[in-house]
PDB file of N, CA and C in Angstrom:
ATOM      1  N   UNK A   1      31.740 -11.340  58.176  1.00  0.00           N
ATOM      2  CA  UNK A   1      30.477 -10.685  58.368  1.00  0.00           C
ATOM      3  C   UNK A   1      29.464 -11.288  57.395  1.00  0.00           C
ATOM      4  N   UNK A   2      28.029 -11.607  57.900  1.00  0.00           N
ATOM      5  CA  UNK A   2      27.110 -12.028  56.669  1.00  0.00           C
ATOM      6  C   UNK A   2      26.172 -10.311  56.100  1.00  0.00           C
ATOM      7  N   UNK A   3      26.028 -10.371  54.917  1.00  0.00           N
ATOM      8  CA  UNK A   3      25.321  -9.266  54.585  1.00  0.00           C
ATOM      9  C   UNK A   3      24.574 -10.076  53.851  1.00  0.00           C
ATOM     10  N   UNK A   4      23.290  -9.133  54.043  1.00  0.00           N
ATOM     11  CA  UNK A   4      22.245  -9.393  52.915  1.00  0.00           C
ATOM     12  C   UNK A   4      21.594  -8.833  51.779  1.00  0.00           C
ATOM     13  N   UNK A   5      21.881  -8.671  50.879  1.00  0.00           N
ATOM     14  CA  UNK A   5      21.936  -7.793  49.439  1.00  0.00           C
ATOM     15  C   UNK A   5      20.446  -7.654  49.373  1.00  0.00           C
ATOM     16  N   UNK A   6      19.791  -6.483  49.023  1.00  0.00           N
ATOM     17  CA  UNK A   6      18.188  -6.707  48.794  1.00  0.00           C
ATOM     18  C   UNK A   6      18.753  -6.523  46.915  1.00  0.00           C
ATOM     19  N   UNK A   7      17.968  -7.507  45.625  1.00  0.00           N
ATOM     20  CA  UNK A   7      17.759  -6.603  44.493  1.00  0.00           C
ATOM     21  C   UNK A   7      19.547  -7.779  43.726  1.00  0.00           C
ATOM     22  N   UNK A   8      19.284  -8.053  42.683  1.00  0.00           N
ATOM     23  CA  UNK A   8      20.105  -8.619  42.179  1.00  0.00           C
ATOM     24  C   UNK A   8      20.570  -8.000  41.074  1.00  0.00           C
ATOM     25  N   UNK A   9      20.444  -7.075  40.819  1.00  0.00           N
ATOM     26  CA  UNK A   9      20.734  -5.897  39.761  1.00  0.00           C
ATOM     27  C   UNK A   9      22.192  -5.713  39.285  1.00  0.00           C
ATOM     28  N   UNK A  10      22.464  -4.889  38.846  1.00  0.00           N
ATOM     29  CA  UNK A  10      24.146  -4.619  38.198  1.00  0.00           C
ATOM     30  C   UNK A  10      24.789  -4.140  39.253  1.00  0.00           C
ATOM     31  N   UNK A  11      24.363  -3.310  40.309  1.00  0.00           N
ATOM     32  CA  UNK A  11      24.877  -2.741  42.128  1.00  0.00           C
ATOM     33  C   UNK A  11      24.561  -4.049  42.572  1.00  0.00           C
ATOM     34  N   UNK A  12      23.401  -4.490  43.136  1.00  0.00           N
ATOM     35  CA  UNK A  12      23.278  -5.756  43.803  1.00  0.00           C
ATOM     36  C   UNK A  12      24.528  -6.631  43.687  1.00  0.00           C
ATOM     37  N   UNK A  13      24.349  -7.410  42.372  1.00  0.00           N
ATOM     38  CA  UNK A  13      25.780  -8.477  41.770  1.00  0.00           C
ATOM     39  C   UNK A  13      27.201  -8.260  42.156  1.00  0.00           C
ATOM     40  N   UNK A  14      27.188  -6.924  41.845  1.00  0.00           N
ATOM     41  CA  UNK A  14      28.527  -6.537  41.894  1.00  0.00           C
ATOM     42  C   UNK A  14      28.923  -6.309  43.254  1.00  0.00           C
ATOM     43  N   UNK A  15      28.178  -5.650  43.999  1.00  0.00           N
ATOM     44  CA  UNK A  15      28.295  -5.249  45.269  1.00  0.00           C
ATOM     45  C   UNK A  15      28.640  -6.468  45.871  1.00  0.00           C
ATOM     46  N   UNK A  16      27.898  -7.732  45.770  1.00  0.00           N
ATOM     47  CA  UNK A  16      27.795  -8.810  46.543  1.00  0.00           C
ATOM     48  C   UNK A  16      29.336  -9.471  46.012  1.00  0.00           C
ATOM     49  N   UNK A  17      29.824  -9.423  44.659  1.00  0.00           N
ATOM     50  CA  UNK A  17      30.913 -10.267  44.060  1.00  0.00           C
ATOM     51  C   UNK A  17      32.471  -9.231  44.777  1.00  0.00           C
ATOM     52  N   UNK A  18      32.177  -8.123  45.415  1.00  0.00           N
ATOM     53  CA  UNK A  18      33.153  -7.379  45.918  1.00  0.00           C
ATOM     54  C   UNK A  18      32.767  -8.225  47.420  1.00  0.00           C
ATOM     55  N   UNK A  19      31.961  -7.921  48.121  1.00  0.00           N
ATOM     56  CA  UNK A  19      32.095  -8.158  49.032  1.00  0.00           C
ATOM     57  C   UNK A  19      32.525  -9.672  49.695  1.00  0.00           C
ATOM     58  N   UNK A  20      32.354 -10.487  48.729  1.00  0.00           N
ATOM     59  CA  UNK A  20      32.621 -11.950  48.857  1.00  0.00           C
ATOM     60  C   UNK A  20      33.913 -12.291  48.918  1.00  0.00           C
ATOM     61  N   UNK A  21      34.396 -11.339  47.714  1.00  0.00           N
ATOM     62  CA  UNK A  21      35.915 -11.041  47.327  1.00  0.00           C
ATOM     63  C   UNK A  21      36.891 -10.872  48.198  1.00  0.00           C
ATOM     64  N   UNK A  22      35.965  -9.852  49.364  1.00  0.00           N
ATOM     65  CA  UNK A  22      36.821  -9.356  50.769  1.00  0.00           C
ATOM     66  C   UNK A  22      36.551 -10.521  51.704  1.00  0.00           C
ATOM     67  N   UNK A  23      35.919 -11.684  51.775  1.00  0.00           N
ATOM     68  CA  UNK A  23      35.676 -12.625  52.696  1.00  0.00           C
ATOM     69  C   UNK A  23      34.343 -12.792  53.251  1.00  0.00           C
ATOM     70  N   UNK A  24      33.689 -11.632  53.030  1.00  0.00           N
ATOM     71  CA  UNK A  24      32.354 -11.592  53.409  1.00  0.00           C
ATOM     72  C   UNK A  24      31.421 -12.794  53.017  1.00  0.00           C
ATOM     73  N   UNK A  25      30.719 -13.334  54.077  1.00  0.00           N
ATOM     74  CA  UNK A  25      29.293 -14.651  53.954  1.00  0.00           C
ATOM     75  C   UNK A  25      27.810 -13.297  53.314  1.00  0.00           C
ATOM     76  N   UNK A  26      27.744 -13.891  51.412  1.00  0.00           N
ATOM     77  CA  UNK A  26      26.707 -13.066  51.115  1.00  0.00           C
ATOM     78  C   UNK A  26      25.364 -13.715  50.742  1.00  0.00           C
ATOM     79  N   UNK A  27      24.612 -12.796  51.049  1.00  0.00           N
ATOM     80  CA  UNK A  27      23.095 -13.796  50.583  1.00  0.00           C
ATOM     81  C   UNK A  27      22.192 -12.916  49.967  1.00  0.00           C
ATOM     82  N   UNK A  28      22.005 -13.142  48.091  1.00  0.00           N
ATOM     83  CA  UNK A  28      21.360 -11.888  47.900  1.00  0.00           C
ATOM     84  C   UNK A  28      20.019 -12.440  47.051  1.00  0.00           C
ATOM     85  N   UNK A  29      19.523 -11.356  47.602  1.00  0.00           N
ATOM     86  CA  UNK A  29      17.829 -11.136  47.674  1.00  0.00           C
ATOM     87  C   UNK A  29      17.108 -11.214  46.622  1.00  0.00           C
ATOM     88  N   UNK A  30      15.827 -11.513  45.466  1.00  0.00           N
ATOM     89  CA  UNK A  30      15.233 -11.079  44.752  1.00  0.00           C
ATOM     90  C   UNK A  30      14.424 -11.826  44.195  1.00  0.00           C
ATOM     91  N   UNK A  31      13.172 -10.547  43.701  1.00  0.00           N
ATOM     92  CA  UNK A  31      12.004 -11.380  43.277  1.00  0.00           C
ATOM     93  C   UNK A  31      11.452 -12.031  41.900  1.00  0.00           C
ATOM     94  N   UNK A  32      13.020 -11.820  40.993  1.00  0.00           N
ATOM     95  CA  UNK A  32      12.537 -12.426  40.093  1.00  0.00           C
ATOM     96  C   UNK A  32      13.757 -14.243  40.384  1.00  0.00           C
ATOM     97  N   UNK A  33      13.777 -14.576  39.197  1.00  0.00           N
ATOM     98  CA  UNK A  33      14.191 -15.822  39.041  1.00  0.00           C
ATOM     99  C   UNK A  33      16.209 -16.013  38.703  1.00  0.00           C
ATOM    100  N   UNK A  34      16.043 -14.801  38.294  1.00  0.00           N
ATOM    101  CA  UNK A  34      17.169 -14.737  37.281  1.00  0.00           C
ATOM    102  C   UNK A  34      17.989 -13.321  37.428  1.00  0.00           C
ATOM    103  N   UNK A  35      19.348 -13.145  37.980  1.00  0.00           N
ATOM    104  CA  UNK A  35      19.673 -11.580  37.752  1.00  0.00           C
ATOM    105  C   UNK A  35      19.508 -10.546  37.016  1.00  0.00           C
ATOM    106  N   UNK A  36      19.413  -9.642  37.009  1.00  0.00           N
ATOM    107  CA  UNK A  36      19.429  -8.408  36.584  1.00  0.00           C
ATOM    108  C   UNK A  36      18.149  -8.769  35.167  1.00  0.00           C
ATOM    109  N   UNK A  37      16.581  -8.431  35.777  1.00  0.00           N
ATOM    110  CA  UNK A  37      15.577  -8.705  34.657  1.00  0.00           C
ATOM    111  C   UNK A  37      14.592  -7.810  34.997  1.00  0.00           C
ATOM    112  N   UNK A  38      14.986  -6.878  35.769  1.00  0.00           N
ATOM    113  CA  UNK A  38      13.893  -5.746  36.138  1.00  0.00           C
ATOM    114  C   UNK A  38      14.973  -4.050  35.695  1.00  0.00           C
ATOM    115  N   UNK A  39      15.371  -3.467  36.829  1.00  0.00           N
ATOM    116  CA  UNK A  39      15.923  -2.410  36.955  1.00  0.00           C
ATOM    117  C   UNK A  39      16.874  -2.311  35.527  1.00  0.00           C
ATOM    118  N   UNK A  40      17.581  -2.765  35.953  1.00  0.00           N
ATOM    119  CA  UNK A  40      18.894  -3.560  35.551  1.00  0.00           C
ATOM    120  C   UNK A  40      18.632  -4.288  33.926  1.00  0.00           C
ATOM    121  N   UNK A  41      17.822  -4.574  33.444  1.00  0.00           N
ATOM    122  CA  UNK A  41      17.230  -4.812  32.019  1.00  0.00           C
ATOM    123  C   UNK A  41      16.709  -4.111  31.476  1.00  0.00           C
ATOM    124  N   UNK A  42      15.826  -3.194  31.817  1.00  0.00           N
ATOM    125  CA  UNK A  42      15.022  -2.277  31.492  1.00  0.00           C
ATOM    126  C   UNK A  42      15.748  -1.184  30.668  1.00  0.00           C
ATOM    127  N   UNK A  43      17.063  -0.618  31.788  1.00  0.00           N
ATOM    128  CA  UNK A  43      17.873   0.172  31.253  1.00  0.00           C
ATOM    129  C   UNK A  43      19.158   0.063  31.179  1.00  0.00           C
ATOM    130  N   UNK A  44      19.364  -1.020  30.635  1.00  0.00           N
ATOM    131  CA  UNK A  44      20.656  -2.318  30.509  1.00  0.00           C
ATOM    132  C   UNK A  44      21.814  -1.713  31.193  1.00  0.00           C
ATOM    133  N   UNK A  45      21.636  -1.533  32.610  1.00  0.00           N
ATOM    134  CA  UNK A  45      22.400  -1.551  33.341  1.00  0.00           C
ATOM    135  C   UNK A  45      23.174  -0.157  33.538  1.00  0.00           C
ATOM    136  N   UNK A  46      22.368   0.894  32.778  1.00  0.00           N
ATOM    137  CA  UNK A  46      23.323   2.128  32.774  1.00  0.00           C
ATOM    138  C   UNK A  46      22.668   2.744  33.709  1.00  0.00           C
ATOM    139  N   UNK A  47      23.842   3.240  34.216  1.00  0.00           N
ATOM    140  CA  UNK A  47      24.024   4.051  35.484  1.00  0.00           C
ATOM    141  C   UNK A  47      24.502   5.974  35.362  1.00  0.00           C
ATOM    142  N   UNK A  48      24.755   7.110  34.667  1.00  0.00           N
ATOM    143  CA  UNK A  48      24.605   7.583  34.209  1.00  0.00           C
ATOM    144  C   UNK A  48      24.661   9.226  35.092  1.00  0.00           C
ATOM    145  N   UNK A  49      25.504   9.660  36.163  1.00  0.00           N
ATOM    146  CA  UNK A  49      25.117  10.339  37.007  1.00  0.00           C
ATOM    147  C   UNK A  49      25.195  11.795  36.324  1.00  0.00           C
ATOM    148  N   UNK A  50      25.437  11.655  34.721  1.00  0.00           N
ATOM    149  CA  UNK A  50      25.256  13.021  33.662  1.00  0.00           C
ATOM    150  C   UNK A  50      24.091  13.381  33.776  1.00  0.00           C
ATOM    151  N   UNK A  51      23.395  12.429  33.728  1.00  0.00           N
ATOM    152  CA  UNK A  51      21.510  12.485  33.023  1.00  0.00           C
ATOM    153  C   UNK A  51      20.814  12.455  34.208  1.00  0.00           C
ATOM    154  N   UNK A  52      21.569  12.610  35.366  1.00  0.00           N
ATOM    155  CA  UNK A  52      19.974  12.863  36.756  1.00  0.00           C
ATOM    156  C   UNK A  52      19.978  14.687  36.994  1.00  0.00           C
ATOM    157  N   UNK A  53      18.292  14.530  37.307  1.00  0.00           N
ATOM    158  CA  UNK A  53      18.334  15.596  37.089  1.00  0.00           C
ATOM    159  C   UNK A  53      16.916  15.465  38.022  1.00  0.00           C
ATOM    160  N   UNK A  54      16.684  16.525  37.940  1.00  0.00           N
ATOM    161  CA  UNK A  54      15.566  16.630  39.014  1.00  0.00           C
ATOM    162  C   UNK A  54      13.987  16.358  38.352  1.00  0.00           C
ATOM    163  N   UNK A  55      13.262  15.206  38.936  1.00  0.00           N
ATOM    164  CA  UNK A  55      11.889  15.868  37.984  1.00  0.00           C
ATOM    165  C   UNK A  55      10.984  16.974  38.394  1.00  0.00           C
ATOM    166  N   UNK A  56      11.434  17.116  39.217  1.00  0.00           N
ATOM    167  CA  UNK A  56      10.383  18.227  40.066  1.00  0.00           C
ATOM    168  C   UNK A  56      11.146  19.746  39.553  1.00  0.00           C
ATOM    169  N   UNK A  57       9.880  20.014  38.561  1.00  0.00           N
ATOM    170  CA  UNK A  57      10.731  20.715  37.806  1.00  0.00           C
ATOM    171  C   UNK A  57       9.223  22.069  37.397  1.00  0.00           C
ATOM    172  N   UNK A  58       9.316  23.001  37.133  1.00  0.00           N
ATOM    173  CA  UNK A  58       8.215  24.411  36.987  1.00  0.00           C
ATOM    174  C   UNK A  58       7.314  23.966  36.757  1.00  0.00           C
ATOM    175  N   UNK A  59       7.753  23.295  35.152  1.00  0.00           N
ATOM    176  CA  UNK A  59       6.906  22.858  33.901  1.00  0.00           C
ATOM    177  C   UNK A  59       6.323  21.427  34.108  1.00  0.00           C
ATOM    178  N   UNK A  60       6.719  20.675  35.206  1.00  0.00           N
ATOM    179  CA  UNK A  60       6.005  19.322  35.341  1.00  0.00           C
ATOM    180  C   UNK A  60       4.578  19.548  35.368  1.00  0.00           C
ATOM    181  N   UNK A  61       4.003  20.427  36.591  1.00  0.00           N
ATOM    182  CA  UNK A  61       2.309  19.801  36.342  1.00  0.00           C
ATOM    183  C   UNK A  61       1.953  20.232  35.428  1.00  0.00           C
ATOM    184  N   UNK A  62       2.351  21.228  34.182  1.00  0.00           N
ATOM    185  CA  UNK A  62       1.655  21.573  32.871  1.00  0.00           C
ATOM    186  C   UNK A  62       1.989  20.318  32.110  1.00  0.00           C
ATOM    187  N   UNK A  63       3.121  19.723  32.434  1.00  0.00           N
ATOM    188  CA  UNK A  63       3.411  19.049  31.157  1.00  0.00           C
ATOM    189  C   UNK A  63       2.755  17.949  31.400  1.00  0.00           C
ATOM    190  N   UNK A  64       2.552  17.311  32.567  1.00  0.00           N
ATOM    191  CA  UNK A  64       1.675  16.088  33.279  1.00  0.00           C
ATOM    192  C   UNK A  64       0.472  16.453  32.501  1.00  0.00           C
ATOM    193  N   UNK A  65      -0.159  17.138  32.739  1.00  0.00           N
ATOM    194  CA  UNK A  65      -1.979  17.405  32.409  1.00  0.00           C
ATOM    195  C   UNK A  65      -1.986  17.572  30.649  1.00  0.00           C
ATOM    196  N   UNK A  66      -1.008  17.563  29.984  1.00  0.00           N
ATOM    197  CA  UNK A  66      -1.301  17.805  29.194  1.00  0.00           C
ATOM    198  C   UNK A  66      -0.654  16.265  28.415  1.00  0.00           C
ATOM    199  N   UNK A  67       0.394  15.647  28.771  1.00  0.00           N
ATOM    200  CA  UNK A  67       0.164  14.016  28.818  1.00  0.00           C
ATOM    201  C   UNK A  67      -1.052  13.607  28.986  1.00  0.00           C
ATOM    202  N   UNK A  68      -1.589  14.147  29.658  1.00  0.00           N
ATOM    203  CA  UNK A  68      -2.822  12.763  30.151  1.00  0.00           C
ATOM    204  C   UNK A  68      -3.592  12.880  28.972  1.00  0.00           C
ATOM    205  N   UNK A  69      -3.803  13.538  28.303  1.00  0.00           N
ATOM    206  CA  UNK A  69      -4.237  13.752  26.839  1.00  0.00           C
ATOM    207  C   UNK A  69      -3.703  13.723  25.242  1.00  0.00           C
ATOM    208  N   UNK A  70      -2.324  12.804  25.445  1.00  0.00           N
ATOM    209  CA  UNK A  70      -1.961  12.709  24.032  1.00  0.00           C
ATOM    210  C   UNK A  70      -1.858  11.053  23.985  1.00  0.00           C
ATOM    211  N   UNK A  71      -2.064  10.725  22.689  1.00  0.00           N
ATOM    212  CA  UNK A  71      -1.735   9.385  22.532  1.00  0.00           C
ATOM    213  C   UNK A  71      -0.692   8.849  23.112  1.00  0.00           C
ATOM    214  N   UNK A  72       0.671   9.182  22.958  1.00  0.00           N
ATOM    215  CA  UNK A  72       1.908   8.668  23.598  1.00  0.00           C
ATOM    216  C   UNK A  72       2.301   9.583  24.300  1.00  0.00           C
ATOM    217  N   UNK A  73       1.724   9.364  25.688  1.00  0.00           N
ATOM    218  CA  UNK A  73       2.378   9.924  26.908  1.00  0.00           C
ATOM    219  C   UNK A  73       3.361   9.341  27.366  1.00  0.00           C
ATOM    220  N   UNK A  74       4.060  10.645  27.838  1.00  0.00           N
ATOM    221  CA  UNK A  74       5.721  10.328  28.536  1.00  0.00           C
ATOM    222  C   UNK A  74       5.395   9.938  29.691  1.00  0.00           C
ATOM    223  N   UNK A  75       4.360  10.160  30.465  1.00  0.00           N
ATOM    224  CA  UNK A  75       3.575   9.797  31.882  1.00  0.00           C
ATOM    225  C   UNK A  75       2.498   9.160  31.595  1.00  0.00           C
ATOM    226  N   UNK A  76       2.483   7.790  32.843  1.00  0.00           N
ATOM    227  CA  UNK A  76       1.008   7.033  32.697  1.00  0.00           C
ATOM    228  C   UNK A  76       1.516   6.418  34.169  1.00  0.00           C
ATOM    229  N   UNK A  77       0.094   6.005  34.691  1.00  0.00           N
ATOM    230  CA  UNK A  77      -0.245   5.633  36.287  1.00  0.00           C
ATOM    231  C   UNK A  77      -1.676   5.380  36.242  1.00  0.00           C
ATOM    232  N   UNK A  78      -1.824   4.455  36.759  1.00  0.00           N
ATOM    233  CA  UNK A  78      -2.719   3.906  37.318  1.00  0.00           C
ATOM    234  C   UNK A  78      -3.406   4.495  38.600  1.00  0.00           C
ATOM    235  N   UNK A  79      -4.285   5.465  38.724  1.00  0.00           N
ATOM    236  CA  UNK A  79      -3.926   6.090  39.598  1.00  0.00           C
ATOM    237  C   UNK A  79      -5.874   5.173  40.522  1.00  0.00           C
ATOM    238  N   UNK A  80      -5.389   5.261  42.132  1.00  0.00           N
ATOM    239  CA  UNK A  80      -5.985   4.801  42.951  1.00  0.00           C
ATOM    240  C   UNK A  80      -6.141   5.490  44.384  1.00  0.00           C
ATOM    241  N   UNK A  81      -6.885   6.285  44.452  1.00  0.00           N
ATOM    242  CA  UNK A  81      -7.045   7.372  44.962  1.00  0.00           C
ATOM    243  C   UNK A  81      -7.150   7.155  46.702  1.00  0.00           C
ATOM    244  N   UNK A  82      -6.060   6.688  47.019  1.00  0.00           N
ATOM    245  CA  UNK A  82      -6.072   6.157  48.369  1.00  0.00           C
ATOM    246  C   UNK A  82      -5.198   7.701  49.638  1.00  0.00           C
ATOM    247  N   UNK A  83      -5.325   7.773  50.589  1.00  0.00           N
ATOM    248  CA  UNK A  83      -4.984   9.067  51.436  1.00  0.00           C
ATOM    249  C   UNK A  83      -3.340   9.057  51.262  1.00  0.00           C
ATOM    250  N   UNK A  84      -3.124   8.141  51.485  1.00  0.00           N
ATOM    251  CA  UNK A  84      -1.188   8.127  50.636  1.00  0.00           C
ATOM    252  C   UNK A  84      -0.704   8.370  49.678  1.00  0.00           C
ATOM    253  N   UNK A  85      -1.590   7.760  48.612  1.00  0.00           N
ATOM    254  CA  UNK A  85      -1.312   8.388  47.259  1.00  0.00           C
ATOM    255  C   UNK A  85      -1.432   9.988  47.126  1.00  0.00           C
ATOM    256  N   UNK A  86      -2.275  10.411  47.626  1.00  0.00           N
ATOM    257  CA  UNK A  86      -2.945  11.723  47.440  1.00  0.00           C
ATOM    258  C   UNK A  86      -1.869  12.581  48.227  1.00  0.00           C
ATOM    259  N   UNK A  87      -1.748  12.353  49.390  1.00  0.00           N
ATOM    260  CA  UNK A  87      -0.549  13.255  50.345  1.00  0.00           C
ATOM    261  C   UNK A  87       1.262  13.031  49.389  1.00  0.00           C
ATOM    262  N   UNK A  88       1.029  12.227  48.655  1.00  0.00           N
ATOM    263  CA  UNK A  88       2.308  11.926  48.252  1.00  0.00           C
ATOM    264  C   UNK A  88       2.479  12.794  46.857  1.00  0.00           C
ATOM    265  N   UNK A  89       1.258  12.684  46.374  1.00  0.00           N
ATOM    266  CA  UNK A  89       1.486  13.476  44.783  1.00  0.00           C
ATOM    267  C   UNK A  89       1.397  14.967  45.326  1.00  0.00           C
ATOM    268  N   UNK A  90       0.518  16.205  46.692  1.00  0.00           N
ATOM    269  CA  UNK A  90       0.611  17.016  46.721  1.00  0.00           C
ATOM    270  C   UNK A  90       2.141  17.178  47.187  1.00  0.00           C
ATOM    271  N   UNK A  91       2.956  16.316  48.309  1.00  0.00           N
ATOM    272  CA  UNK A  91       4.049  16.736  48.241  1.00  0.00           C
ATOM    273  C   UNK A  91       5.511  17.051  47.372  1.00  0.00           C
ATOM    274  N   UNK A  92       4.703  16.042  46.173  1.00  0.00           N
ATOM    275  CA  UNK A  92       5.620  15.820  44.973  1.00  0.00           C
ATOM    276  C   UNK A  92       5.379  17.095  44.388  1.00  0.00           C
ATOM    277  N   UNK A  93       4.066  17.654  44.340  1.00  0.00           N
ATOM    278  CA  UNK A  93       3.952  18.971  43.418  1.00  0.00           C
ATOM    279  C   UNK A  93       4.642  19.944  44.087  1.00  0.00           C
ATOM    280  N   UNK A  94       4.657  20.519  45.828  1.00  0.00           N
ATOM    281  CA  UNK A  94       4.710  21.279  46.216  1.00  0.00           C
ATOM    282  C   UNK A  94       6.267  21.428  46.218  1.00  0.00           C
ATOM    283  N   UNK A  95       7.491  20.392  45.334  1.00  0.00           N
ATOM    284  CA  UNK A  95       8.415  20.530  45.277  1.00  0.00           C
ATOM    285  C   UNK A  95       8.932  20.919  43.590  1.00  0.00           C
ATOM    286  N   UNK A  96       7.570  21.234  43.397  1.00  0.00           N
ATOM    287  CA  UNK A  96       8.177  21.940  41.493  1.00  0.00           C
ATOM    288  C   UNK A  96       7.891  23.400  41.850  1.00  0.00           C
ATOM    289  N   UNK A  97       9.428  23.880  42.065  1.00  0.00           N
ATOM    290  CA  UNK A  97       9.524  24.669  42.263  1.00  0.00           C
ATOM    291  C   UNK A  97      11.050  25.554  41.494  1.00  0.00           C
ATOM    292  N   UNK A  98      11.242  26.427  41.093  1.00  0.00           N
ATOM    293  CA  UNK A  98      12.777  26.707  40.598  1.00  0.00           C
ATOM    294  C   UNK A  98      13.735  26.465  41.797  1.00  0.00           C
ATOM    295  N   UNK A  99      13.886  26.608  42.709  1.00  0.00           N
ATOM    296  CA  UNK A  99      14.523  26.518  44.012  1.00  0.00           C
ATOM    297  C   UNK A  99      14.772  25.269  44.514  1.00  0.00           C
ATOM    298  N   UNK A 100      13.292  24.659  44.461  1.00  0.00           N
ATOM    299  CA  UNK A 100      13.533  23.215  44.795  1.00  0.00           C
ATOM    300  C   UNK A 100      14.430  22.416  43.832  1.00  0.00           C
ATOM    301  N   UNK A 101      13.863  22.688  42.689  1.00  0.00           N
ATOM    302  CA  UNK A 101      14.989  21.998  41.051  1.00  0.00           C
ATOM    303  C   UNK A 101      16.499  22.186  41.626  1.00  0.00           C
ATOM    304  N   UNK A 102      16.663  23.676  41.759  1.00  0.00           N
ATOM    305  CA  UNK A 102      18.187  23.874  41.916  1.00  0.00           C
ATOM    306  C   UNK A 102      18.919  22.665  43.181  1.00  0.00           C
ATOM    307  N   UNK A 103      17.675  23.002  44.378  1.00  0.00           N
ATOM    308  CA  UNK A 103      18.447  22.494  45.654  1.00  0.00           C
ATOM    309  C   UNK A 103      18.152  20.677  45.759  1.00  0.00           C
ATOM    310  N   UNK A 104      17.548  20.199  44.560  1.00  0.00           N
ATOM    311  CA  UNK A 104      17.235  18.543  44.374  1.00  0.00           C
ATOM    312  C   UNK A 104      18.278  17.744  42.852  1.00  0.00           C
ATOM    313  N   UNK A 105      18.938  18.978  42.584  1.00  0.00           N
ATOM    314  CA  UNK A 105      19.239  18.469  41.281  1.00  0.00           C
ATOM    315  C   UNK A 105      20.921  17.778  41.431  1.00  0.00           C
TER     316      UNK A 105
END
């Protein structure tokens, strides 16, 4: 079978070095030059399924608005006020909810 890996990351690599392993024709994808120098560097490769957690969380839009006003914010965006962006951040809010946390976490 040929597959095509999108992302050369620590899943990407590995995924592709299993599947090659099994006989598989692989061809994998990405936009930098060099493996694992985005995702995969950033947060050297840890994967971590202790620490996910939901962000959509009560206290997000207080804690957002009140980032946007300290020197070292935990949040920053560039923000560009296009009809997608806008439908996307009300749906993001309309999921900080206690319920939603529980049923996203």
């Amino acid at each position: 079978m040929r597959v095509l890996i999108l992302g050369a990351g620590v899943i990407g690599v590995t995924t592709a070095y299993e599947l090659a392993n099994a006989g598989h024709q692989i061809t994998v994808i990405d936009r930098q030059s060099k493996p694992s120098m985005e995702t995969s560097f950033g947060n050297a490769g840890l994967i971590s399924p202790g620490h996910s957690f939901a962000w959509t969380t009560p206290k997000l839009p207080g804690n957002l608005m009140k980032s946007l006003f300290q020197k070292q914010q935990v949040f920053r965006f560039k923000p560009h006020w296009s009809p997608g962006l806008i439908r996307w951040g009300l749906r993001f809010l309309q999921q900080c909810t206690s319920e939603n946390m529980k049923t996203n976490t």
